[in-house]
Structure formats: structure tokens, C-alpha cells
Protein backbone atom coordinates (compact mmCIF):
# COMPACT_ATOMS: atom_id res chain seq x y z
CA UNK A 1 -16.03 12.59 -0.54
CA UNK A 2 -18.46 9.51 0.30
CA UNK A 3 -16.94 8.99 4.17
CA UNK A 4 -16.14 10.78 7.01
CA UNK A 5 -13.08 10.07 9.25
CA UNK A 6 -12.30 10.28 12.65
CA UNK A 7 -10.65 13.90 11.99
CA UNK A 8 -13.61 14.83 9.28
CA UNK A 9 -12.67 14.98 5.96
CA UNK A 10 -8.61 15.85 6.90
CA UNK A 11 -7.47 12.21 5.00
CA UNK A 12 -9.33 13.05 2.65
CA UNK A 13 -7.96 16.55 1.99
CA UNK A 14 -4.40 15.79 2.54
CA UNK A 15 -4.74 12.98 -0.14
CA UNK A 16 -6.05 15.17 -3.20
CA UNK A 17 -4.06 17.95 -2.28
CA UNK A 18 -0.68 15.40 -2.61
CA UNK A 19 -2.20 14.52 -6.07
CA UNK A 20 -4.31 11.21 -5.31
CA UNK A 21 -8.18 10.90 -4.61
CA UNK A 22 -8.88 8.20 -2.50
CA UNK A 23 -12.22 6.71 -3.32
CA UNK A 24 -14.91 6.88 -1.22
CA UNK A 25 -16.35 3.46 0.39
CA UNK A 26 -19.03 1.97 -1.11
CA UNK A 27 -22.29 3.89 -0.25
CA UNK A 28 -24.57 1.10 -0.91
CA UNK A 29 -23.56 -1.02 1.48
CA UNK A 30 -23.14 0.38 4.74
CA UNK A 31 -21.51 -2.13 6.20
CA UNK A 32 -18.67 -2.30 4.07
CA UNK A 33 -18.19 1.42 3.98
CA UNK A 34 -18.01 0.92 7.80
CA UNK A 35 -14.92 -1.51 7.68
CA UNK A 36 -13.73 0.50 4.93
CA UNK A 37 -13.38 3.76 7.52
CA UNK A 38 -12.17 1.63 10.66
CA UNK A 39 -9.14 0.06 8.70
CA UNK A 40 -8.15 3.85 7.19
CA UNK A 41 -9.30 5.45 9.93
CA UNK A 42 -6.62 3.64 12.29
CA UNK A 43 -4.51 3.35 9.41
CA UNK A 44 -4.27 7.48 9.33
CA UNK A 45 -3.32 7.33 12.72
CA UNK A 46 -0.06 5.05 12.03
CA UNK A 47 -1.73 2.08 13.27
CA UNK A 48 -2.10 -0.94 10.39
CA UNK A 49 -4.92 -3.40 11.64
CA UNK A 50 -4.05 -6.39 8.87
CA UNK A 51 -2.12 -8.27 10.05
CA UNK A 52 1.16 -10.28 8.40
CA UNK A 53 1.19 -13.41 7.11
CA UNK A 54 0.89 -15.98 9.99
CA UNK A 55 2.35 -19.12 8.43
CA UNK A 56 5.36 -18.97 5.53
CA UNK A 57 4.16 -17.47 2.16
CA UNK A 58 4.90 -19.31 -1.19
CA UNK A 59 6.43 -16.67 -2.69
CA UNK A 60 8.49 -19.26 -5.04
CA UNK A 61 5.72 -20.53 -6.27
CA UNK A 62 5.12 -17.14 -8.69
CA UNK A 63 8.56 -18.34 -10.82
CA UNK A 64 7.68 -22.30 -10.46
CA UNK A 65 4.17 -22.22 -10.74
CA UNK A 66 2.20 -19.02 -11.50
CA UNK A 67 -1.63 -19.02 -11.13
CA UNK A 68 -3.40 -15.74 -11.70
CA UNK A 69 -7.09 -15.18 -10.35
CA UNK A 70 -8.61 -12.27 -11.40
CA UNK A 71 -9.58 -9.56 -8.40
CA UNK A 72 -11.92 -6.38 -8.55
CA UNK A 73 -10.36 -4.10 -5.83
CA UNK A 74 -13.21 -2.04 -4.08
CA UNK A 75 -10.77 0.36 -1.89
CA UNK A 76 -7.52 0.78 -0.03
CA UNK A 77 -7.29 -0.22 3.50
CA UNK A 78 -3.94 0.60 4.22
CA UNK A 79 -0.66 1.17 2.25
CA UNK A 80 -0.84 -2.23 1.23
CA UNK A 81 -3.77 -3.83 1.45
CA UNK A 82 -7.08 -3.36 -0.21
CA UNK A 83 -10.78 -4.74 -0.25
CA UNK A 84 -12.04 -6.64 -2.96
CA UNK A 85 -15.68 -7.06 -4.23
CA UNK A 86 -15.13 -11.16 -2.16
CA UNK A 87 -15.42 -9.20 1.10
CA UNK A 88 -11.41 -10.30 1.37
CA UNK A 89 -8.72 -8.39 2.65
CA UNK A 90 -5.74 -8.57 -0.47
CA UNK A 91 -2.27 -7.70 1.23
CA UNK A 92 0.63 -6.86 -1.00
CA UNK A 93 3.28 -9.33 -0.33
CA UNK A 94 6.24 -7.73 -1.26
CA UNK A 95 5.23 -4.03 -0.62
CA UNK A 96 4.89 -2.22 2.65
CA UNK A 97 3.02 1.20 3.38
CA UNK A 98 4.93 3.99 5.30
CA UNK A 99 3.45 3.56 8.84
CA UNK A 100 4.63 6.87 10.54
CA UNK A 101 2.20 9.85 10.64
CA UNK A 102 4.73 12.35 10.36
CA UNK A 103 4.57 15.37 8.20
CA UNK A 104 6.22 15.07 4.87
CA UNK A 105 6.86 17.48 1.76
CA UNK A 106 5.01 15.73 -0.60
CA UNK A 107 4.39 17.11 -4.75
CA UNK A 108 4.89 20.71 -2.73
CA UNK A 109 2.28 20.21 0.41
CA UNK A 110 3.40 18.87 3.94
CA UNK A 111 1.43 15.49 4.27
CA UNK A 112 1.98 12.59 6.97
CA UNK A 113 3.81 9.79 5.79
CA UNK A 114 0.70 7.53 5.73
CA UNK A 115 -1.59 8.93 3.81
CA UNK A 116 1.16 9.24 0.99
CA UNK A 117 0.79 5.88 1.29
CA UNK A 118 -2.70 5.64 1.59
CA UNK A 119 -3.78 7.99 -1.28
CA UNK A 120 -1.05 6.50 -3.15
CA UNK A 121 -2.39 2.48 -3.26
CA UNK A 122 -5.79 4.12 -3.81
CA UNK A 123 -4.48 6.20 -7.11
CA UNK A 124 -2.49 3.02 -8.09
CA UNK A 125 -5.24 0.60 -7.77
CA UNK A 126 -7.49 3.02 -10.33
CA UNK A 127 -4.49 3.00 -12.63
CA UNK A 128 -3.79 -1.01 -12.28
CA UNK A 129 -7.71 -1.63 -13.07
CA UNK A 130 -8.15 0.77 -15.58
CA UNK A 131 -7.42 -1.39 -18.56
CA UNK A 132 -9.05 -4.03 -17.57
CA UNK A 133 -12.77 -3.65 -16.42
CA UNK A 134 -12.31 -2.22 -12.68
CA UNK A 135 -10.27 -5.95 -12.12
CA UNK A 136 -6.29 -7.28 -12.26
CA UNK A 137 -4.96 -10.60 -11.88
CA UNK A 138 -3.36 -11.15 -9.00
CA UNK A 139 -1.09 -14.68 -8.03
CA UNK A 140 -1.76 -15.48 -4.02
CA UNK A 141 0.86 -17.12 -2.07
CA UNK A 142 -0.96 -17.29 1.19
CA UNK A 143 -3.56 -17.22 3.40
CA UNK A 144 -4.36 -16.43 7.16
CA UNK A 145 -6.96 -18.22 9.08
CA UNK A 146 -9.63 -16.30 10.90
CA UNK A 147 -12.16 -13.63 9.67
CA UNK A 148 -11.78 -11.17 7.95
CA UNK A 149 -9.98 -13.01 5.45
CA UNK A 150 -6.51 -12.14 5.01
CA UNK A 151 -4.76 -13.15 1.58
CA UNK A 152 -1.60 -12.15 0.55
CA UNK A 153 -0.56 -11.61 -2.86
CA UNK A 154 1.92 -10.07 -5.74
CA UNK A 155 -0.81 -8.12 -8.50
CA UNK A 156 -0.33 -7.39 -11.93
CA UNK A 157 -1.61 -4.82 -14.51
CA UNK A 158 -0.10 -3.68 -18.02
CA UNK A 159 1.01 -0.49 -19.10
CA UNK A 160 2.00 0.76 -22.12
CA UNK A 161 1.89 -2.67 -23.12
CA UNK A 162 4.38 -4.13 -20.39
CA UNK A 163 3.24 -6.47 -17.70
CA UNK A 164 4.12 -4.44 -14.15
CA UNK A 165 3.90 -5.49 -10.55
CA UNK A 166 1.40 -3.23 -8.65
CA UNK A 167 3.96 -3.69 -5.63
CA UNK A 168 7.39 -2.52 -7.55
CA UNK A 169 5.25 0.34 -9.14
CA UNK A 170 4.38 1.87 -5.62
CA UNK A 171 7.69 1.45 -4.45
CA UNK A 172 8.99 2.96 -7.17
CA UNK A 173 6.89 5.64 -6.85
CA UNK A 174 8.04 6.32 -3.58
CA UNK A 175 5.14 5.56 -1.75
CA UNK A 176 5.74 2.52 -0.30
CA UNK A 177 8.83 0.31 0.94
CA UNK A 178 9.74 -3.29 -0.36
CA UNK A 179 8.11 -5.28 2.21
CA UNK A 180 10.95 -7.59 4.72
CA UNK A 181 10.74 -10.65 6.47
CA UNK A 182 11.66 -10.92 10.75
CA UNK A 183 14.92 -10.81 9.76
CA UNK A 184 15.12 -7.86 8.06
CA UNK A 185 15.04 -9.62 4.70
CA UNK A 186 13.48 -8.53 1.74
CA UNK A 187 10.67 -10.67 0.44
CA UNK A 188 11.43 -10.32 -2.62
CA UNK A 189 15.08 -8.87 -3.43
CA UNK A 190 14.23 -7.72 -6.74
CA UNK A 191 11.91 -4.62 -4.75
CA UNK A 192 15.04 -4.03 -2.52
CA UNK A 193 16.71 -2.94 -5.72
CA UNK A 194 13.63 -1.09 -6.43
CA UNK A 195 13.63 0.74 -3.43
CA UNK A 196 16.91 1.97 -3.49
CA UNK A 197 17.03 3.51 -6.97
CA UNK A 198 13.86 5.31 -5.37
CA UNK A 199 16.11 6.37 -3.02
CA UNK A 200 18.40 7.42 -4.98
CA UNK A 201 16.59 9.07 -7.07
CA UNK A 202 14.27 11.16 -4.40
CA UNK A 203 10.75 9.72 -5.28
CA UNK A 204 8.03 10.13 -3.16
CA UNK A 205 8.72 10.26 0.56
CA UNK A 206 12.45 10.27 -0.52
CA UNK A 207 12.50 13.25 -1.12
CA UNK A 208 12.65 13.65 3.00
CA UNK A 209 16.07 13.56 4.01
CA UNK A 210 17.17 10.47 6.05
CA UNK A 211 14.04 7.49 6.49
CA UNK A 212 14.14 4.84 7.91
CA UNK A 213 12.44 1.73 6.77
CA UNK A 214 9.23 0.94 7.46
CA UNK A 215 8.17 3.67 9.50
CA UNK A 216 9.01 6.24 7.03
CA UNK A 217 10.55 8.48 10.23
CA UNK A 218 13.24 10.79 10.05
CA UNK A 219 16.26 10.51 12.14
CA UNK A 220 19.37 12.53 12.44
CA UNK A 221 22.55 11.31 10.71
CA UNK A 222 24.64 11.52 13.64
CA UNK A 223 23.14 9.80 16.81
CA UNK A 224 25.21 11.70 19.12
CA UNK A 225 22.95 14.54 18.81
CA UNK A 226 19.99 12.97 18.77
């Protein structure tokens, strides 16, 4: 691969052997490869830098008024979020990555929980681009203020001639969780619906008996003998 991590090469190991490839950072420009490695670098180690949206997101506006920019994704950051060729930090808004580094079976190999995650936005990304010229539109409902720029946003791509969300496709894959509000909400309830027929029907990290949403840990089913 392109990058080295903080444990050399293992993120980068555990992700092809669970069936993704992450991509490596850019190699021309060393300063984004940098940020590229810091934000998956602590990401591996359970800690997501990006932070969540810091004033209400719009999320109605994608049924009352849709308005799709087009965005060329340059790599994953985290479970959720990604880099685009702007120098802007994109944020799924209704997804969430698994945040626990706990080892997983994963497609037959024991993995932690975030690079599943990880490698999984990175193969998903590849996918959602592919028909498109390395880009997908993407509708944002919010912004943070600060630097880097934070935006947060629902993507789209089409497969198979049907328009998909990249959000509901990695949470139906299993490697992800429909993202929740304070509360406990889901953003979007649709992706709560998602999540539990990928529950149900043992995708991804659900194939681990008994998570726990976000963190992707495992607990016993009877606390008493925890």
C-alpha cells in the first residue's frame, strides 16, 4: 500500500484480508496523505476525530427540496466520513462507523470492529463512483464552522439501474450502524429498519453475537454475570 500506519501496514492487512482494499492516500500531495493517515490512524485505534454536526441538520430538506452537488471522494477517513478532491471532510448523515476495536469474525478472519468499517466505506466509495467518473452526487444538509471543513451529507450512486443511498448500502452491508441523534433517535428511521433486517439477517459485524450500537462491542445477554 501507499501509507504507513502507526502499527505498519496492520490496517492495511486486516482490511484486504476481510475482502476490502482501502486506497492508499494520495502520494502526490504529501500533505493530504498526511491528514489522510492521522484521521485513520486514530480512527484504527477506536478514536473518530470528525466531529458531529454542531448545529441541527436539514435532513427534511432531501424530501422537500433536494439539491444534488456532485463530489469526487479521494479516501475514507473513518467509517463515515471521507475526503473529497475540495480538501472537505463529507460525513454520512445517517450512517455511523463501528467505533470499537475489538476483534470480530469477519468473511472467515478475526478483524477489529473498525476497520470493518473502515475498509468497508473505502470498498463502497469505489463501488458508488464507479459508474460515474470517480464522482456521486451527494445532497448536504449541514455544515460545521471551523477548519477542516466538516459537511454532512446523504450520497447517492446507481446500481443495476436503481438509485441507492451510499449510507443504507453500508448498513446493510453490515458495516456500519444507522446513525442516532442525543436521544437515541435515528436520523433517519428508514436506516433503523435497515439496520435491523441486517441484524436479522447476520450481515457484516452481525454475524457477532450480541452488539451494541454504536460501539459495535459485545456484551453478555444476562448482566448478572457480567
Amino acid at each position: 500500500m501507499g501509507y504507513t500506519l502507526g502499527r505498519p501496514g496492520r490496517l492495511c492487512y486486516l482490511a484486504l484480508v476481510s475482502g476490502f482494499a482501502i486506497p492508499p492516500a494520495i502520494a502526490q500531495d504529501d500533505a493530504v496523505s498526511k491528514f489522510v493517515s492521522y484521521y485513520q490512524n486514530a480512527y484504527a485505534q477506536g478514536r473518530d476525530l470528525i466531529p458531529g454536526p454542531q448545529v441541527a441538520l436539514n435532513t427534511s430538506s432531501i424530501a422537500t427540496k433536494l439539491k444534488l452537488e456532485t463530489v469526487k471522494p479521494l479516501s475514507a477517513l473513518t467509517g463515515n466520513a471521507f475526503l473529497d478532491s475540495n480538501s472537505a471532510v463529507i460525513k454520512l448523515a445517517g450512517a455511523q462507523g463501528c467505533l470499537s476495536t475489538e476483534l470480530v469474525q469477519f468473511m472467515g478472519n478475526r478483524v477489529s470492529c473498525v476497520t470493518v468499517s473502515l475498509a468497508g466505506l473505502a470498498s463502497s466509495l469505489d463501488q458508488a463512483k464507479a459508474d460515474a467518473g470517480d464522482a456521486f452526487p451527494c445532497h448536504f444538509v449541514g455544515q460545521n464552522p471551523g477548519s477542516p471543513t466538516v459537511r454532512f451529507a446523504e450520497c447517492f450512486f446507481t446500481q443495476d439501474d436503481t438509485v441507492r443511498s451510499l449510507s443504507e448500502v453500508l448498513i446493510k452491508k453490515g458495516i456500519a450502524f444507522a446513525a442516532r441523534d442525543r436521544s437515541g433517535k435515528p436520523i433517519f428511521p428508514e436506516y433503523a429498519r435497515a439496520e435491523d433486517e441486517a441484524r436479522q439477517a447476520k450481515a457484516g459485524i452481525w454475524d457477532n453475537a450480541y452488539f451494541r450500537h454504536p460501539y459495535g462491542e459485545r456484551y453478555r445477554r444476562n448482566s448478572s454475570t457480567n
